[in-house]
PDB file of N, CA and C in Angstrom:
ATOM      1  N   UNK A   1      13.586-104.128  -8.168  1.00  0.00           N
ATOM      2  CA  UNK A   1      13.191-105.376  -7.537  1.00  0.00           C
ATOM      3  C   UNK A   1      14.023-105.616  -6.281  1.00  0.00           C
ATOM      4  N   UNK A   2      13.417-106.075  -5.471  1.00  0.00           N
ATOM      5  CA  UNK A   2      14.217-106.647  -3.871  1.00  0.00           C
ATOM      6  C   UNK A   2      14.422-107.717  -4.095  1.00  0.00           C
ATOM      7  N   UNK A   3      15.846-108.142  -4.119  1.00  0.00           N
ATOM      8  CA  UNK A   3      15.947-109.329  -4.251  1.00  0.00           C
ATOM      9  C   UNK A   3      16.265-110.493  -2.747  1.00  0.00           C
ATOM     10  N   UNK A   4      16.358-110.078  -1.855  1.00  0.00           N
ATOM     11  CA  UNK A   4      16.249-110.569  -0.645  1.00  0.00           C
ATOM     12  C   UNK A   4      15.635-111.612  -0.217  1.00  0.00           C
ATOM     13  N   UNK A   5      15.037-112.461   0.219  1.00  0.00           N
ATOM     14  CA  UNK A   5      14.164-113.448   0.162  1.00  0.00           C
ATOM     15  C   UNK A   5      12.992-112.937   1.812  1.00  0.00           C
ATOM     16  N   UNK A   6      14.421-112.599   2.699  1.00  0.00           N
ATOM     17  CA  UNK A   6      13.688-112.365   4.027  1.00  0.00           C
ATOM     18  C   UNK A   6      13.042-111.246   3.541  1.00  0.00           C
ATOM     19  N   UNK A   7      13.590-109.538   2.951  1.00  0.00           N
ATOM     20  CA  UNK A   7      13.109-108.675   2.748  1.00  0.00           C
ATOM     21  C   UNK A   7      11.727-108.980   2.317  1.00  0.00           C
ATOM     22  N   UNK A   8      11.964-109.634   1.167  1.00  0.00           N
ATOM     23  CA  UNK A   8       9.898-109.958   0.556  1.00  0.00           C
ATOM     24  C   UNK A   8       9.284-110.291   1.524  1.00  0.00           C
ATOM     25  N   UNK A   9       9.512-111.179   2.338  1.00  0.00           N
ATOM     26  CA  UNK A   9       8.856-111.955   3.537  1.00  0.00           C
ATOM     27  C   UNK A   9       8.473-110.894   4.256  1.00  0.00           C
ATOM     28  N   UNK A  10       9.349-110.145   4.964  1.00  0.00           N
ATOM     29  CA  UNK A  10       8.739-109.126   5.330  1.00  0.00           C
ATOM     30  C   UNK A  10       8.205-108.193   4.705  1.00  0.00           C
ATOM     31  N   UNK A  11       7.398-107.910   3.679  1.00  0.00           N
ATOM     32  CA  UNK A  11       6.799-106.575   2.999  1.00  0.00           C
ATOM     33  C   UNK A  11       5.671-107.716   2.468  1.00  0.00           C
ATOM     34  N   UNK A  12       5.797-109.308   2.142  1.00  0.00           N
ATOM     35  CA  UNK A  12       4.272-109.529   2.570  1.00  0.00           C
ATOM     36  C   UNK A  12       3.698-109.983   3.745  1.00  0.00           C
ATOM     37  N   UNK A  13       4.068-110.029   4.789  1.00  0.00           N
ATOM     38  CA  UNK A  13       3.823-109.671   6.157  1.00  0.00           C
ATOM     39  C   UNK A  13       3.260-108.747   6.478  1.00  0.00           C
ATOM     40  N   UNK A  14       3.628-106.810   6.160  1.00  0.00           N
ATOM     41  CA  UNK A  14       3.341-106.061   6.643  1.00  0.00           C
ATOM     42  C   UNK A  14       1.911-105.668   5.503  1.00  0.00           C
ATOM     43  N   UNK A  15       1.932-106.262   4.438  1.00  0.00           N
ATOM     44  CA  UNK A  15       0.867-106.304   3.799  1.00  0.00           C
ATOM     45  C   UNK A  15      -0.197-107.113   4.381  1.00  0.00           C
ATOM     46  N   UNK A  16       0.082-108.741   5.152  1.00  0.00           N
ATOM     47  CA  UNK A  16      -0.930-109.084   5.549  1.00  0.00           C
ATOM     48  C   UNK A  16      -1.541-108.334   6.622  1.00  0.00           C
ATOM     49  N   UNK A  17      -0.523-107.705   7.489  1.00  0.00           N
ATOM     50  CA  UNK A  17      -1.337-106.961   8.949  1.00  0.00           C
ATOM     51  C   UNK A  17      -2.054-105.757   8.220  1.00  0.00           C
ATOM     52  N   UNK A  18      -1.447-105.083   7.291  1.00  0.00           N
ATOM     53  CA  UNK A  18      -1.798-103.690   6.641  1.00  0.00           C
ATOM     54  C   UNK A  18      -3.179-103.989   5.590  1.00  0.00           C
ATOM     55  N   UNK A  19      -3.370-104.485   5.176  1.00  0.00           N
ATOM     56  CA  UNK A  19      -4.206-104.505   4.005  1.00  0.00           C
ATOM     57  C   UNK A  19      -5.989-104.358   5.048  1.00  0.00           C
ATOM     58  N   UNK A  20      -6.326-105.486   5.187  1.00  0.00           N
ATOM     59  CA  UNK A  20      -7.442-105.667   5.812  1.00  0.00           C
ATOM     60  C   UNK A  20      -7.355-104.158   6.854  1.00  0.00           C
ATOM     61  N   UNK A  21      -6.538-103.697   7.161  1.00  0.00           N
ATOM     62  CA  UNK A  21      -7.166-102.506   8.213  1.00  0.00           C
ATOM     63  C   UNK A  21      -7.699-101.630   7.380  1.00  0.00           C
ATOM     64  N   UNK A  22      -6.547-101.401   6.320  1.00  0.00           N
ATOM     65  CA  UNK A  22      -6.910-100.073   5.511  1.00  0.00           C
ATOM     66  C   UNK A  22      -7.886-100.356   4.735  1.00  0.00           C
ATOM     67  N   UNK A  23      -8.563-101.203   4.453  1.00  0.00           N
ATOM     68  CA  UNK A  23      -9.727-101.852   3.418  1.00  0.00           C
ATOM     69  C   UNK A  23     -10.938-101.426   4.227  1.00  0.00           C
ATOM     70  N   UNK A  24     -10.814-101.884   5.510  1.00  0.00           N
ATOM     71  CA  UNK A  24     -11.802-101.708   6.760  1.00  0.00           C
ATOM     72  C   UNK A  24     -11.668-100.239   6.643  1.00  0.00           C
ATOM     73  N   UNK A  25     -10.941 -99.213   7.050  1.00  0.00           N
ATOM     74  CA  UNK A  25     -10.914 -97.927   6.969  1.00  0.00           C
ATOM     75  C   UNK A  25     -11.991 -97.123   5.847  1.00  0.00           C
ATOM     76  N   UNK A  26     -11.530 -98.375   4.632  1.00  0.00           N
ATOM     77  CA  UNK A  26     -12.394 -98.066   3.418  1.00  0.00           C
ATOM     78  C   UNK A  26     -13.834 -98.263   3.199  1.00  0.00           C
ATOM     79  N   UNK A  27     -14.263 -98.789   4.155  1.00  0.00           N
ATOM     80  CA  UNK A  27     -15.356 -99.691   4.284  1.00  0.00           C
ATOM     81  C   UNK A  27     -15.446-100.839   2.628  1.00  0.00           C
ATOM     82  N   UNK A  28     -14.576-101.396   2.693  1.00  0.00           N
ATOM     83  CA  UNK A  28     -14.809-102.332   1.604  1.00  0.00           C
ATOM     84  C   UNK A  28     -13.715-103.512   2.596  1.00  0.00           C
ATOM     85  N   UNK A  29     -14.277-105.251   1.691  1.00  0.00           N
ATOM     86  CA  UNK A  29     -14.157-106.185   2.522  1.00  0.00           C
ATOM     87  C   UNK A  29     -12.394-105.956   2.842  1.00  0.00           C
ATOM     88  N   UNK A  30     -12.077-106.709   3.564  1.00  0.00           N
ATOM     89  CA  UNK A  30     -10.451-106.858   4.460  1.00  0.00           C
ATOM     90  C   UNK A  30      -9.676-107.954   2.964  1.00  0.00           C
ATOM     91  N   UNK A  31     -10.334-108.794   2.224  1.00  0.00           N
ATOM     92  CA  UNK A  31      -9.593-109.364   1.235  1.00  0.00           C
ATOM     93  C   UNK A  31      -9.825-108.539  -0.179  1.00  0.00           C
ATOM     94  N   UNK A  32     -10.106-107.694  -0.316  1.00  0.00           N
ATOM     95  CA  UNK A  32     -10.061-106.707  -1.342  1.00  0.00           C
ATOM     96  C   UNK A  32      -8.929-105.722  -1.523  1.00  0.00           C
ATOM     97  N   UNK A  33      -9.045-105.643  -0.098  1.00  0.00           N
ATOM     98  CA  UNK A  33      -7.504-104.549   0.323  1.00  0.00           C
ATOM     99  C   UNK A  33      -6.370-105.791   0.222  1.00  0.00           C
ATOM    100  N   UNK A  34      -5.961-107.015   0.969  1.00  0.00           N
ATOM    101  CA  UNK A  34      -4.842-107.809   0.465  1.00  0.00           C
ATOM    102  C   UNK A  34      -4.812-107.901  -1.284  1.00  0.00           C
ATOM    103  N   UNK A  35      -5.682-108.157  -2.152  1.00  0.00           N
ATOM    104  CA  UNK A  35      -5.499-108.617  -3.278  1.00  0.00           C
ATOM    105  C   UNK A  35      -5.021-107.216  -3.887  1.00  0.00           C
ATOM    106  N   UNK A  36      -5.744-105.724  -3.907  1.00  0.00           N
ATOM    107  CA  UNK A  36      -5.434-105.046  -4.117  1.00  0.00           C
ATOM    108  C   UNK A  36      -3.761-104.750  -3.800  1.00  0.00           C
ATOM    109  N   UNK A  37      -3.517-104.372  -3.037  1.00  0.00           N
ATOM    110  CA  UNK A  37      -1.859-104.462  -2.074  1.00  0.00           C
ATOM    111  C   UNK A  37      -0.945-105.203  -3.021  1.00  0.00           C
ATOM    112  N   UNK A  38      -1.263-106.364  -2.838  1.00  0.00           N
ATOM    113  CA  UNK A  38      -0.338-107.611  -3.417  1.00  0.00           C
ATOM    114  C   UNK A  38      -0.209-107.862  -5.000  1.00  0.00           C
ATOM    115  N   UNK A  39      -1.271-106.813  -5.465  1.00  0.00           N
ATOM    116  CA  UNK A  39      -1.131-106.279  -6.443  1.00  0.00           C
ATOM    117  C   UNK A  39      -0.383-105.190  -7.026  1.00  0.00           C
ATOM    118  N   UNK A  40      -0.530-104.452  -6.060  1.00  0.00           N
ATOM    119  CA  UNK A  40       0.629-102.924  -6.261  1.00  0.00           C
ATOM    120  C   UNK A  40       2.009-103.253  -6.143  1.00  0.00           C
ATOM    121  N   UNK A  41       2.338-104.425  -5.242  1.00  0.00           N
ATOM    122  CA  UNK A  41       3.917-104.518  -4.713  1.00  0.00           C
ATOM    123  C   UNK A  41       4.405-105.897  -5.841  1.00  0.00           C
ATOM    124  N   UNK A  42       3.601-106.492  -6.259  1.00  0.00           N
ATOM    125  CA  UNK A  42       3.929-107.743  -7.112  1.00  0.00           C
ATOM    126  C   UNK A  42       4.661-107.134  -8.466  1.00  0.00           C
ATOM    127  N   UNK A  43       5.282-108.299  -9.225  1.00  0.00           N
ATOM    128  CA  UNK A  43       5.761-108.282 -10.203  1.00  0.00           C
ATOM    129  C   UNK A  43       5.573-107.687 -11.854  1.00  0.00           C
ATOM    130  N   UNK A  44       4.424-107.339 -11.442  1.00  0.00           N
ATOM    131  CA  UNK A  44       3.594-106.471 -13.064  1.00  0.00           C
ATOM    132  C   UNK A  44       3.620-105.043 -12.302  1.00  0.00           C
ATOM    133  N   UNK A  45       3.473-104.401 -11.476  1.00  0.00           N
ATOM    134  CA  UNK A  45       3.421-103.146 -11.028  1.00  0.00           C
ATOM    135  C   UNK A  45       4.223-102.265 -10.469  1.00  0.00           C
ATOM    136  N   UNK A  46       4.768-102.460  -9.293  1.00  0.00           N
ATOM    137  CA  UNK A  46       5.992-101.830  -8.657  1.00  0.00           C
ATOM    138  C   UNK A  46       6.927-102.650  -8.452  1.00  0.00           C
ATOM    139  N   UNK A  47       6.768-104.257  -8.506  1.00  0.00           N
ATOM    140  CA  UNK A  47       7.969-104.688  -8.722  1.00  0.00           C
ATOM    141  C   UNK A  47       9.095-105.063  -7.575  1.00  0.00           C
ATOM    142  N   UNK A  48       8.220-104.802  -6.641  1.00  0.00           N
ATOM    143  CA  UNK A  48       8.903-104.845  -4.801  1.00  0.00           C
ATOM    144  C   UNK A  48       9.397-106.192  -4.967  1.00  0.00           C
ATOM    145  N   UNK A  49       8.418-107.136  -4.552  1.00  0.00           N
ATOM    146  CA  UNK A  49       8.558-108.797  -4.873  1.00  0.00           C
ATOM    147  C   UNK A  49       8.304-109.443  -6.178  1.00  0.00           C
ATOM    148  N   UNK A  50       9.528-110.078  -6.294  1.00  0.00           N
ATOM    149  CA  UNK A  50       9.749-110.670  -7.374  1.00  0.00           C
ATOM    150  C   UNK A  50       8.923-112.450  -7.095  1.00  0.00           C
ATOM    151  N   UNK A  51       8.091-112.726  -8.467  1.00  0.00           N
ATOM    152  CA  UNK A  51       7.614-114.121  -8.816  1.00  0.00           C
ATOM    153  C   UNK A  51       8.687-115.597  -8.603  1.00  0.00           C
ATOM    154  N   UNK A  52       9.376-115.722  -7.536  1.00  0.00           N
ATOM    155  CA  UNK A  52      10.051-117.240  -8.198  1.00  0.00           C
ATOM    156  C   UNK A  52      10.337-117.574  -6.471  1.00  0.00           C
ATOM    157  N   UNK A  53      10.502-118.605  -6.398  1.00  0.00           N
ATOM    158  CA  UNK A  53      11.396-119.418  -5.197  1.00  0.00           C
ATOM    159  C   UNK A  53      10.065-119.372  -4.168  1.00  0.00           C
ATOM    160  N   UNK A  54      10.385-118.974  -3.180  1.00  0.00           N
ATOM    161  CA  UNK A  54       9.270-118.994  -1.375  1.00  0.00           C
ATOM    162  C   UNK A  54       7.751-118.107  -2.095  1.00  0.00           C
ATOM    163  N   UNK A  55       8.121-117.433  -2.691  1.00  0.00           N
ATOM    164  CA  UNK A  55       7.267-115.924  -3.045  1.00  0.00           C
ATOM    165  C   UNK A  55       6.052-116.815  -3.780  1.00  0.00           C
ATOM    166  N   UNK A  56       6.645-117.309  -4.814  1.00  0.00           N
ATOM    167  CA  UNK A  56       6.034-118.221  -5.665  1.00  0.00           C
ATOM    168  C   UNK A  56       5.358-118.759  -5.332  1.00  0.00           C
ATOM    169  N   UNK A  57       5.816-119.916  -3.955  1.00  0.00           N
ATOM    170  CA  UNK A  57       4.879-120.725  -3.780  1.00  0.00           C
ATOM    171  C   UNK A  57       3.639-120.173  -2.613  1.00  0.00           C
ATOM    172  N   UNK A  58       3.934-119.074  -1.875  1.00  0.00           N
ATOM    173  CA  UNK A  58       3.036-118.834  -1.028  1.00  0.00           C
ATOM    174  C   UNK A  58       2.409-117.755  -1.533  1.00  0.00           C
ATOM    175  N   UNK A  59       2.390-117.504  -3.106  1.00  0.00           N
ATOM    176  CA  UNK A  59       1.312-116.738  -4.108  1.00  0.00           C
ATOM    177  C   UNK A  59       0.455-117.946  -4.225  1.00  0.00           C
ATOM    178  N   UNK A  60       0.513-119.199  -4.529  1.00  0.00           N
ATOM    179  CA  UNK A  60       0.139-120.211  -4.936  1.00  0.00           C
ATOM    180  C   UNK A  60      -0.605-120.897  -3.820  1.00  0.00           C
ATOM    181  N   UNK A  61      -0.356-120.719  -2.588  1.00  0.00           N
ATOM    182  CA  UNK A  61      -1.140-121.202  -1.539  1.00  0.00           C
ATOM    183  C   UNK A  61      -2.126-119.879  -0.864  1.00  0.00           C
ATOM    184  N   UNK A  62      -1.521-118.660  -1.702  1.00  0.00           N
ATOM    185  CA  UNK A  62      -2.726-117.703  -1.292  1.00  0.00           C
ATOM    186  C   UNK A  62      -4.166-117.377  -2.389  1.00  0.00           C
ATOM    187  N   UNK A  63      -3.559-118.380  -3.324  1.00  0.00           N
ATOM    188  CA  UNK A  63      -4.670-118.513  -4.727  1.00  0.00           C
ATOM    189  C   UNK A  63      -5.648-119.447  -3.955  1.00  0.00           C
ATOM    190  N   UNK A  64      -4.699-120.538  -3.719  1.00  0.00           N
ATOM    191  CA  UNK A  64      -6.062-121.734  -3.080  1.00  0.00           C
ATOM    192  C   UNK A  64      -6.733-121.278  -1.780  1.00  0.00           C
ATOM    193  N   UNK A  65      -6.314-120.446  -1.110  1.00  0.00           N
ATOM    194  CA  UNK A  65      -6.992-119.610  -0.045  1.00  0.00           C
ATOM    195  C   UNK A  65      -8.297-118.824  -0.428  1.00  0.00           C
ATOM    196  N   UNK A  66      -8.635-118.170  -1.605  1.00  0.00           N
ATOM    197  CA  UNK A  66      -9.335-117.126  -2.355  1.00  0.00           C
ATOM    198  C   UNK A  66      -9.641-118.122  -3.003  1.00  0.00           C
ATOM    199  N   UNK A  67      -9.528-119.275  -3.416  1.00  0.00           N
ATOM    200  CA  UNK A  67     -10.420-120.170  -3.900  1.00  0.00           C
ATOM    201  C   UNK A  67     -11.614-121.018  -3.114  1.00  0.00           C
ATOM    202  N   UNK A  68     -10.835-121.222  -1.643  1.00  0.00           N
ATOM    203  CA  UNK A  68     -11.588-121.852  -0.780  1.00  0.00           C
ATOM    204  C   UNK A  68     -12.515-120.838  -0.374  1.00  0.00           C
ATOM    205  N   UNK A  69     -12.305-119.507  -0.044  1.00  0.00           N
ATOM    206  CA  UNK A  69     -12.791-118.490   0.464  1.00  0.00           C
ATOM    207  C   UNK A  69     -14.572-118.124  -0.514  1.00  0.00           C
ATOM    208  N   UNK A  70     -14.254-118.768  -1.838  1.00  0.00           N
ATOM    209  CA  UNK A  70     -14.836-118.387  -2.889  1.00  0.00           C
ATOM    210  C   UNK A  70     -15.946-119.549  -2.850  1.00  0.00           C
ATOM    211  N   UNK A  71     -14.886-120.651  -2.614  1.00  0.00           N
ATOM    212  CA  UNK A  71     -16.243-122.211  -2.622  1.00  0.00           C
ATOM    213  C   UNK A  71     -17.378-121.960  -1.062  1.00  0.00           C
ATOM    214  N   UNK A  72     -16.859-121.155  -0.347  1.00  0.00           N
ATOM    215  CA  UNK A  72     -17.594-121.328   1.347  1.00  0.00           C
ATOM    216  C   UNK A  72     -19.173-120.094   0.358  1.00  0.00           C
TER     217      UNK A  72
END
């Protein structure tokens, strides 16, 4: 686990610029590749970013994002 706070920040950063390209590459949508991603580096899988503090809450404002995304 990284316990850093900036470190996470940056590795979901380079996930937000990274995901949607390589998804596009894939021809599948640009939020398939973030959820996928943020899945591999999160806390049940590889374990990069850890669940608690900043991380936490801007998992939590990227839920209501994919919720709104879901109501349009």
């Amino acid at each position: 686990m990284i316990g850093s706070v900036e470190v996470a920040l940056l590795i979901l950063l380079a996930i937000i610029i990274a995901g949607p390209i390589l998804a596009e590459r894939l021809k599948i949508p640009g939020l398939i590749g973030l959820i996928f991603l943020g899945m591999l580096v999160g806390p049940f899988m590889l374990g990069w970013v850890r669940n608690q503090g900043l991380v936490s809450d801007l998992g939590d404002i990227g839920l209501l994002y994919l919720m709104f995304l879901a109501g349009l």
